[in-house]
Protein backbone atom coordinates (compact mmCIF):
# COMPACT_ATOMS: atom_id res chain seq x y z
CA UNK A 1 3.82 -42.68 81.97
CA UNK A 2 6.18 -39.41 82.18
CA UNK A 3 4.58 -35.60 81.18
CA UNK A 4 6.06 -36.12 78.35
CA UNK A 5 3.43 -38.99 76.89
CA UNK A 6 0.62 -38.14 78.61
CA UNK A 7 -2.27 -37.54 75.96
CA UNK A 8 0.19 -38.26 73.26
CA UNK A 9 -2.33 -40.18 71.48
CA UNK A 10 -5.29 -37.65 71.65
CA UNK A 11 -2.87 -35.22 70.66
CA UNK A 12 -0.73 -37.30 67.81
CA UNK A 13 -2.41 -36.82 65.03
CA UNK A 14 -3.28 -32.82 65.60
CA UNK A 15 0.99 -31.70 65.61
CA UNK A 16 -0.15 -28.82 67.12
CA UNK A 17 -1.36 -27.56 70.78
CA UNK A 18 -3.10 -24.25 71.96
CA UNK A 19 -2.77 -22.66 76.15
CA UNK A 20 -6.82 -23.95 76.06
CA UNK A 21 -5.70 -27.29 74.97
CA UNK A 22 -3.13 -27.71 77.40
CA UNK A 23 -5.67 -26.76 80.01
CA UNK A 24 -8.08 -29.33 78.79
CA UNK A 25 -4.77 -31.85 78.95
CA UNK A 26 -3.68 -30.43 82.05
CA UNK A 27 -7.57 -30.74 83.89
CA UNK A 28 -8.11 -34.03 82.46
CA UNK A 29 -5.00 -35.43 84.24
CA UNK A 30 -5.69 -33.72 87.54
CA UNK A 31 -9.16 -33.40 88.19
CA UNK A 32 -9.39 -32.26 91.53
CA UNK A 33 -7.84 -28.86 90.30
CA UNK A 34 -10.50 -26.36 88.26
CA UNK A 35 -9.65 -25.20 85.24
CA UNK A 36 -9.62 -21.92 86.37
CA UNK A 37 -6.71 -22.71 88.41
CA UNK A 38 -5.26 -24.43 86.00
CA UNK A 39 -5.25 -21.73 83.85
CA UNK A 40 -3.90 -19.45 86.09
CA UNK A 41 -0.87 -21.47 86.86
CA UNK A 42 0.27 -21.81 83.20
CA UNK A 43 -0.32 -17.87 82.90
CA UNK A 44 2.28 -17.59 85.72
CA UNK A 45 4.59 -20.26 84.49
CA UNK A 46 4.70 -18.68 80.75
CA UNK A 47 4.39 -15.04 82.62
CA UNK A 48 7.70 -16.05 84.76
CA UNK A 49 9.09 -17.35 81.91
CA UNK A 50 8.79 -14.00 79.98
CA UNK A 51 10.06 -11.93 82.31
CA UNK A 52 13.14 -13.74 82.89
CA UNK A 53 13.84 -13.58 79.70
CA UNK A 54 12.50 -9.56 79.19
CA UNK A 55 15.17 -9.16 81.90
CA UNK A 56 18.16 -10.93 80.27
CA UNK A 57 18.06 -14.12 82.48
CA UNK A 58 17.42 -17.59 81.32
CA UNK A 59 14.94 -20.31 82.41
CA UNK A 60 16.15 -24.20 82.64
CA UNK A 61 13.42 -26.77 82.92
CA UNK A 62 14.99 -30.02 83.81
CA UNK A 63 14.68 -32.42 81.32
CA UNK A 64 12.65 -29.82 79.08
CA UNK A 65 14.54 -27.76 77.76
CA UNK A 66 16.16 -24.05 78.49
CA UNK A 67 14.93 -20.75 77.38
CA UNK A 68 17.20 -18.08 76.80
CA UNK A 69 18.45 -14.94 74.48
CA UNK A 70 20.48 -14.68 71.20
CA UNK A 71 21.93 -11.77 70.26
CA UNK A 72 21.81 -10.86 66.29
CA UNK A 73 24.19 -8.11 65.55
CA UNK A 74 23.15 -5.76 63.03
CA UNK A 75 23.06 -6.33 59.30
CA UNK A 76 22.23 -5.00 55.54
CA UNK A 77 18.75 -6.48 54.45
CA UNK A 78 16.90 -5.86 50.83
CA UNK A 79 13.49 -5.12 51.14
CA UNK A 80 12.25 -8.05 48.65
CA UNK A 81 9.41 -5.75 46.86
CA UNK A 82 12.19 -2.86 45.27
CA UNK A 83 15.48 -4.94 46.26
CA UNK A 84 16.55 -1.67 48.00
CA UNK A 85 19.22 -2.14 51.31
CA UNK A 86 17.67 -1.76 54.33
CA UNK A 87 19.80 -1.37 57.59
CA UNK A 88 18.17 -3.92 60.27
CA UNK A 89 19.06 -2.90 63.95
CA UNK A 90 20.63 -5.42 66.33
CA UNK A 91 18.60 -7.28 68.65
CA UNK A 92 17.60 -10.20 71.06
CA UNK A 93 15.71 -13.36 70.12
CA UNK A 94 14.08 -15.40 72.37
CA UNK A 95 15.58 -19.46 72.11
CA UNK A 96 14.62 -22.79 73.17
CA UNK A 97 16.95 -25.71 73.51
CA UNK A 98 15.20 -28.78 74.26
CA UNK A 99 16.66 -30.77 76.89
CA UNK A 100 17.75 -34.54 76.26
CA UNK A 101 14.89 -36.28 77.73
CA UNK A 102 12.51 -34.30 75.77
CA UNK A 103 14.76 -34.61 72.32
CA UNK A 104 14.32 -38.80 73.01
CA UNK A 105 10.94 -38.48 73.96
CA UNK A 106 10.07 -36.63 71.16
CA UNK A 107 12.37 -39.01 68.83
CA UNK A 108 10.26 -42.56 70.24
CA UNK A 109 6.91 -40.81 69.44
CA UNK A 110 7.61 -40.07 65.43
C-alpha cells in the first residue's frame, strides 16, 4: 500500500482532511511515534514549505507534487457592490502542481 492509499477508505467518504486529522492518520500508521511528535514534524514540513516559498524558492515532492509562485501582473477590477474600477496591485500566488503519481492515484480512487 503506497502513502498515497493509506486510510483512503476512512477518509473516502469525508473529501476533506484537517493538520489534526492527518495526525490521527499519520499516528495510527506509526505508532511508536507520539502524536506530539507527529505534530511537530508536519509543523516543520508545512513551516519549510512556507518559507521556501515566502523566499521565492520552490519545493518538489517526488511523486507529490511541486509548490511554487505565480506572478499576477496588475489589473483593473470593479468592485461588484457600485461597479466602480478598482486598480488591483501585482502580486505572488502560492501554486501546487500535483505530480504524476499522485494525479493517477488520485484518478484510481474516484
Amino acid at each position: 500500500m503506497s502513502y498515497f492509499t493509506a486510510g483512503v477508505e476512512r477518509l473516502y467518504l469525508e473529501f476533506s482532511m484537517v493538520r489534526s486529522e492527518l495526525a490521527e492518520l499519520l499516528h495510527e500508521r506509526f505508532p511508536k511515534f507520539t502524536r506530539g511528535d507527529i505534530d511537530a514534524a508536519i509543523a516543520v514540513i508545512i513551516d519549510g514549505v512556507a518559507e521556501t516559498l515566502a523566499a521565492g524558492g520552490r519545493v518538489e515532492i517526488r511523486g507529490f507534487g511541486v509548490f511554487s509562485l505565480n506572478h499576477r501582473p496588475p489589473r483593473t477590477g470593479r468592485n461588484p457592490a457600485t461597479g466602480a474600477a478598482v486598480n488591483v496591485p501585482a502580486k505572488w500566488m502560492p501554486h501546487f502542481k500535483p505530480g504524476k503519481e499522485l494525479r493517477e492515484a488520485v484518478d484510481r480512487q474516484l
